[in-house]
Protein backbone atom coordinates (compact mmCIF):
# COMPACT_ATOMS: atom_id res chain seq x y z
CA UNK A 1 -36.89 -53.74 -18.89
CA UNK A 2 -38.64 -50.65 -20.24
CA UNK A 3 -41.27 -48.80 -17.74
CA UNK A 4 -42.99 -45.70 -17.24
CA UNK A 5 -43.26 -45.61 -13.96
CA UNK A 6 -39.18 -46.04 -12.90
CA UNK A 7 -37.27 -44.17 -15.60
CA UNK A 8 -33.92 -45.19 -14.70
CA UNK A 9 -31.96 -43.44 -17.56
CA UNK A 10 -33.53 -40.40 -16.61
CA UNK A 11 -32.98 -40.45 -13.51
CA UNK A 12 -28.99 -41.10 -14.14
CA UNK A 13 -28.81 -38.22 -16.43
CA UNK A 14 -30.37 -35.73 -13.97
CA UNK A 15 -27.75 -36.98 -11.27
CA UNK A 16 -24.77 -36.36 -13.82
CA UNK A 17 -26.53 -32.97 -15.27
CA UNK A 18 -26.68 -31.59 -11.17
CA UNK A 19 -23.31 -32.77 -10.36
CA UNK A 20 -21.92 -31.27 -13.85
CA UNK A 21 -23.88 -28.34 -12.46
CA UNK A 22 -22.33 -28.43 -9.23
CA UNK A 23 -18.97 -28.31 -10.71
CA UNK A 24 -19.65 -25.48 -13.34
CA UNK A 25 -20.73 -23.23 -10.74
CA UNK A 26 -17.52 -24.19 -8.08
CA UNK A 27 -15.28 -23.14 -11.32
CA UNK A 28 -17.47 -19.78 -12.01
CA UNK A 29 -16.78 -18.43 -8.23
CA UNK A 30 -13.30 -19.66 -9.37
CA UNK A 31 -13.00 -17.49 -11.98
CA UNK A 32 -15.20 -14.52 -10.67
CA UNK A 33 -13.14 -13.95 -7.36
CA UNK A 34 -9.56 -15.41 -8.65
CA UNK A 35 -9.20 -17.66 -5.71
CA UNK A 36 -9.99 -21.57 -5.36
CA UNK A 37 -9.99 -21.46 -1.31
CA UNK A 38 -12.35 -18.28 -1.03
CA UNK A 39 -13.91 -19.13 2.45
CA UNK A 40 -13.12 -22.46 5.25
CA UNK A 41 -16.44 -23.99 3.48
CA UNK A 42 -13.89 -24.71 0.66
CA UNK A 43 -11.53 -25.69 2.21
CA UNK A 44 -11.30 -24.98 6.12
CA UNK A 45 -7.95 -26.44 6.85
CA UNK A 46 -6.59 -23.96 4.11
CA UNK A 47 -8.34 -20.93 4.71
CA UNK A 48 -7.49 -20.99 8.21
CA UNK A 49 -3.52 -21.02 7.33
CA UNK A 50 -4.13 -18.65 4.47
CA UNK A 51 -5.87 -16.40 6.81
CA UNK A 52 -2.93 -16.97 9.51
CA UNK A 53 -0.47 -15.90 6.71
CA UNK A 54 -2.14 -12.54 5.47
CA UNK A 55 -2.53 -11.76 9.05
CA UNK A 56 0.87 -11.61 9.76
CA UNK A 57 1.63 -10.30 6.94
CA UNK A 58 -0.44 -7.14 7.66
CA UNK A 59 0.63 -6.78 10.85
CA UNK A 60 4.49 -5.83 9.51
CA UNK A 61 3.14 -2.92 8.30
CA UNK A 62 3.14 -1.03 12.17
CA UNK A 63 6.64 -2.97 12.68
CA UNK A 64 7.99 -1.29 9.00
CA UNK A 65 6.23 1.85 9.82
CA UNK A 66 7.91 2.18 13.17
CA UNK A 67 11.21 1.81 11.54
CA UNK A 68 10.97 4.01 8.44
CA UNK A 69 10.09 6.50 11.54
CA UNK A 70 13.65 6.04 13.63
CA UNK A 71 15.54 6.20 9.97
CA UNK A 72 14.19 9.29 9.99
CA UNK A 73 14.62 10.87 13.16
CA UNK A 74 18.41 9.32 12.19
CA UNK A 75 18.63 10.99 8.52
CA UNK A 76 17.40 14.30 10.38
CA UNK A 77 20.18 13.87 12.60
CA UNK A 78 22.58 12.98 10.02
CA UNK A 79 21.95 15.81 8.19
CA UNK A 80 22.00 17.89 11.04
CA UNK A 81 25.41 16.71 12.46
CA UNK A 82 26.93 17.55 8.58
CA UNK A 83 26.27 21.61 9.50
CA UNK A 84 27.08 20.70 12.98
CA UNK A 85 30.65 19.44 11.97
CA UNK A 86 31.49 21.97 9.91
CA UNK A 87 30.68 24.64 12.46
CA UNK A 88 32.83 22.69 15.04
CA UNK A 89 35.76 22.73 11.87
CA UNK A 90 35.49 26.22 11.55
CA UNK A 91 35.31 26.78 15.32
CA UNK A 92 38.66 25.15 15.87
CA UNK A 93 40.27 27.34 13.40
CA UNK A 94 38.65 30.12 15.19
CA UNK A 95 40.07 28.96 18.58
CA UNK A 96 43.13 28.95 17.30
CA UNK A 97 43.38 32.34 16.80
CA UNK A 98 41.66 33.48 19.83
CA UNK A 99 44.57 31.48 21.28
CA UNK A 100 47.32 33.01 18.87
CA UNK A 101 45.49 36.32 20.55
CA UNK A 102 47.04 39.83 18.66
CA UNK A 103 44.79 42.27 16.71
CA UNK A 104 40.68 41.08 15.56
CA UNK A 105 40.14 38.81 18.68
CA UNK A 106 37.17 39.76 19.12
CA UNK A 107 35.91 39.32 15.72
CA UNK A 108 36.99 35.63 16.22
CA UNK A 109 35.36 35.86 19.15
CA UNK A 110 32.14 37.13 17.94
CA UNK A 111 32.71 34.37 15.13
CA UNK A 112 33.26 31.95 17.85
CA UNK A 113 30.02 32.45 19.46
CA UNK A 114 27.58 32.68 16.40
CA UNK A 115 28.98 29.52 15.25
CA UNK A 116 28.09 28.03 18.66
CA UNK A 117 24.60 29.80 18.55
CA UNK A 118 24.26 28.33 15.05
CA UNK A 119 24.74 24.31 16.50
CA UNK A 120 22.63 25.00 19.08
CA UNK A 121 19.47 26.16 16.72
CA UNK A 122 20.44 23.04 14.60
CA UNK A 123 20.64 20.74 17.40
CA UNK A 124 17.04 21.87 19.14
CA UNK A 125 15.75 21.79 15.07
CA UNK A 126 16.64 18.17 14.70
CA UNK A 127 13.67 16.31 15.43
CA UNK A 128 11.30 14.10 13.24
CA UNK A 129 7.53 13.85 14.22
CA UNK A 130 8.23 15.38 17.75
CA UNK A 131 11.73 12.74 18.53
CA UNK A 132 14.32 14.80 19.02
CA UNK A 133 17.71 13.11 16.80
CA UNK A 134 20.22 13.84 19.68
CA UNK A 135 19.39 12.73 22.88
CA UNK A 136 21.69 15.55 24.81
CA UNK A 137 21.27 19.51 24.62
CA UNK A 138 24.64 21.56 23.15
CA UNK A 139 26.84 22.91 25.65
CA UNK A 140 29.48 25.45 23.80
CA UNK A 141 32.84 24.35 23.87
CA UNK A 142 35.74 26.79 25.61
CA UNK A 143 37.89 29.23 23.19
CA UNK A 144 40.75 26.54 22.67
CA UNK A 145 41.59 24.00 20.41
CA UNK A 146 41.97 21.84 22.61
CA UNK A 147 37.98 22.06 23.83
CA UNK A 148 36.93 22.42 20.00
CA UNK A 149 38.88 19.10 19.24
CA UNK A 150 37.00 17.29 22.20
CA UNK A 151 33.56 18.59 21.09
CA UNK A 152 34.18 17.27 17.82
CA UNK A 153 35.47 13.74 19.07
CA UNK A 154 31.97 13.40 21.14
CA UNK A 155 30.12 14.71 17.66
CA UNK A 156 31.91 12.13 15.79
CA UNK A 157 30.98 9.40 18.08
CA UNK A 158 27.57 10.28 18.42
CA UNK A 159 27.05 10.72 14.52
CA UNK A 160 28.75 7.53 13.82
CA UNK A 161 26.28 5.72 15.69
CA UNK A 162 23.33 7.36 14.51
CA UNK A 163 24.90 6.51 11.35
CA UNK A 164 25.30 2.76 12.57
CA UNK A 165 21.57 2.48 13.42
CA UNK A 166 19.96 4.15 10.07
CA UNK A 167 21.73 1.11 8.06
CA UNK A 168 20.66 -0.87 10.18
CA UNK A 169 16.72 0.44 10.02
CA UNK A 170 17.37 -0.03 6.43
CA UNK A 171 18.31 -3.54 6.34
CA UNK A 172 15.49 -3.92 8.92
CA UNK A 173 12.88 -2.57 6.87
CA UNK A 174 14.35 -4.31 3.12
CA UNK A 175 13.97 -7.51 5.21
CA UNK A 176 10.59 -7.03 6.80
CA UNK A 177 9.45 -5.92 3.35
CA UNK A 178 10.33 -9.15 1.99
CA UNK A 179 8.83 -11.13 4.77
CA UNK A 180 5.64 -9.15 3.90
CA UNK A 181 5.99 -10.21 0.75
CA UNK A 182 6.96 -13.80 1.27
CA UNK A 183 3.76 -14.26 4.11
CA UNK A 184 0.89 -12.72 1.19
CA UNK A 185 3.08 -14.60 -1.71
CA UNK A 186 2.59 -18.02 0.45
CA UNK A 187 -1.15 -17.43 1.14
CA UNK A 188 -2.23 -16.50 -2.26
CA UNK A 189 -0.57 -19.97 -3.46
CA UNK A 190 -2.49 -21.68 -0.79
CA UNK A 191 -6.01 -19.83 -1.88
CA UNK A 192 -5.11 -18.07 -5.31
CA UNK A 193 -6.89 -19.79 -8.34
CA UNK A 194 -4.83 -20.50 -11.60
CA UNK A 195 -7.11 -19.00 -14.17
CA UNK A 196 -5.72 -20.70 -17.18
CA UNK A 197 -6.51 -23.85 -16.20
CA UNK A 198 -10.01 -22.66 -14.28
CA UNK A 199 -11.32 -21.34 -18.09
CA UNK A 200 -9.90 -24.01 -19.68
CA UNK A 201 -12.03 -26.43 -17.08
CA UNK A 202 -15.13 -23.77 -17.24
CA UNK A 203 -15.28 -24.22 -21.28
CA UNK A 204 -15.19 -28.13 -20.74
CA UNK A 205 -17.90 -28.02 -18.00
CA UNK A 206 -19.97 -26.08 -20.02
CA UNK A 207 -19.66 -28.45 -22.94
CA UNK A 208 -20.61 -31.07 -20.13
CA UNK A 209 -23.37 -29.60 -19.09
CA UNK A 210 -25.03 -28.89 -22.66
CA UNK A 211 -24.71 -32.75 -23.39
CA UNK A 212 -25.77 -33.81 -19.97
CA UNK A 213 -29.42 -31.82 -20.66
CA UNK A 214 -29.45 -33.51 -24.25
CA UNK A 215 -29.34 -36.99 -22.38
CA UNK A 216 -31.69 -35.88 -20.03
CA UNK A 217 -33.92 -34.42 -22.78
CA UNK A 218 -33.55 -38.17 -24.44
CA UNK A 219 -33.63 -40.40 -21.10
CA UNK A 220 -37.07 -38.14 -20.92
CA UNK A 221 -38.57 -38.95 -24.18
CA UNK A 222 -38.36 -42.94 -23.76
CA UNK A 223 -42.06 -42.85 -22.55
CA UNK A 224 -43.02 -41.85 -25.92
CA UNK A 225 -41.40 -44.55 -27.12
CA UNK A 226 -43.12 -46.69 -25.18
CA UNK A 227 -46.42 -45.32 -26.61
CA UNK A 228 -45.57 -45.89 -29.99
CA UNK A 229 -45.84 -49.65 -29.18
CA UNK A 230 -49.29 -49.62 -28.13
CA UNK A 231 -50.40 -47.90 -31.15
């Protein structure tokens, strides 16, 4: 039944045309920010894991900082204990000789106790951002072989393990930078929109739209129709 007071086809293209709107404008913020899940009035269940994630994910940056830190108080000592070993080398041939005693002992002597003066500056020098590398101060060794040897064994040990634990920073870092990675990889497919398929949807919509204000525009015009009767 046609009226002109209750224009029903009107009425059902206005609906369509605001809920076409609706969409078009969803898929715009799409598009605009990149992400589908851009605050919990999207979607609040999402958003609050999303959130969660990046969270955690930011929070590995003080746990990699403090361990790109101790590798390098440990590469300062590494490098360190590589002059410090080859003083302790040359010591022992030194000692040797001091030993062997006969003409020049106290040149080896004098040699002796620069090279001893020269681990001690490198030992108080080895420090990164106020941690000192070695947790012990250098005590010289005696004028014997013997002494030098057993100053080198306690070197050798500490080095290795300072050695030991910046690998293992290393590994510790590689794999907290990949959990970092993993955490803000996982949240951005929870939130992050897929842009192909949001302009491909944004082009349809706004084909929607157009025809949904042509049936509007026609739904409108039935009145005048209705007119033409009379006349």
């Amino acid at each position: 039944m046609a009226s002109i007071n209750t224009n029903y086809g009107a009425m059902v293209a206005a609906q369509s045309l605001s809920a076409t709107s609706r969409e078009l404008d969803k898929t715009q913020n799409r598009v605009t920010t990149g992400l589908k899940v851009a605050s919990a009035k999207d979607n609040g269940a999402v958003w609050a894991i999303a959130t969660t994630q990046k969270a955690n994910a930011k929070a590995l940056d003080a746990t990699i900082n403090n361990l790109q830190r101790q590798q390098s108080v440990a590469e300062v000592g590494l490098a360190a204990g590589e002059s410090i070993m080859a003083a302790l080398t040359e010591m022992k041939t030194l000692a040797a000789a001091i030993e062997a005693g006969g003409t020049g002992v106290a040149s080896y002597q004098a040699d002796f106790t620069a090279l001893a003066t020269e681990i001690g500056n490198a030992v108080t020098a080895a420090s990164f951002d106020g941690t000192a590398a070695f947790s012990t101060t250098w005590t010289a060794p005696g004028q014997t072989a013997a002494a030098v040897q057993t100053t080198i064994d306690t070197w050798a040990g500490a080095l290795q393990t300072i050695g030991t634990n910046a690998k293992s920073y290393e590994r510790q870092i590689a794999f907290n930078s990949k959990l970092q990675d993993s955490l803000e990889a996982g949240a951005g497919n929870l939130v992050d929109a897929d842009l192909a398929k949001e302009s491909a949807k944004l082009t349809a919509l706004q084909t929607k739209q157009q025809l949904g204000v042509q049936a509007l525009s026609i739904a409108n015009s039935s009145s005048s129709i209705l007119l033409s009767l009379f006349r």
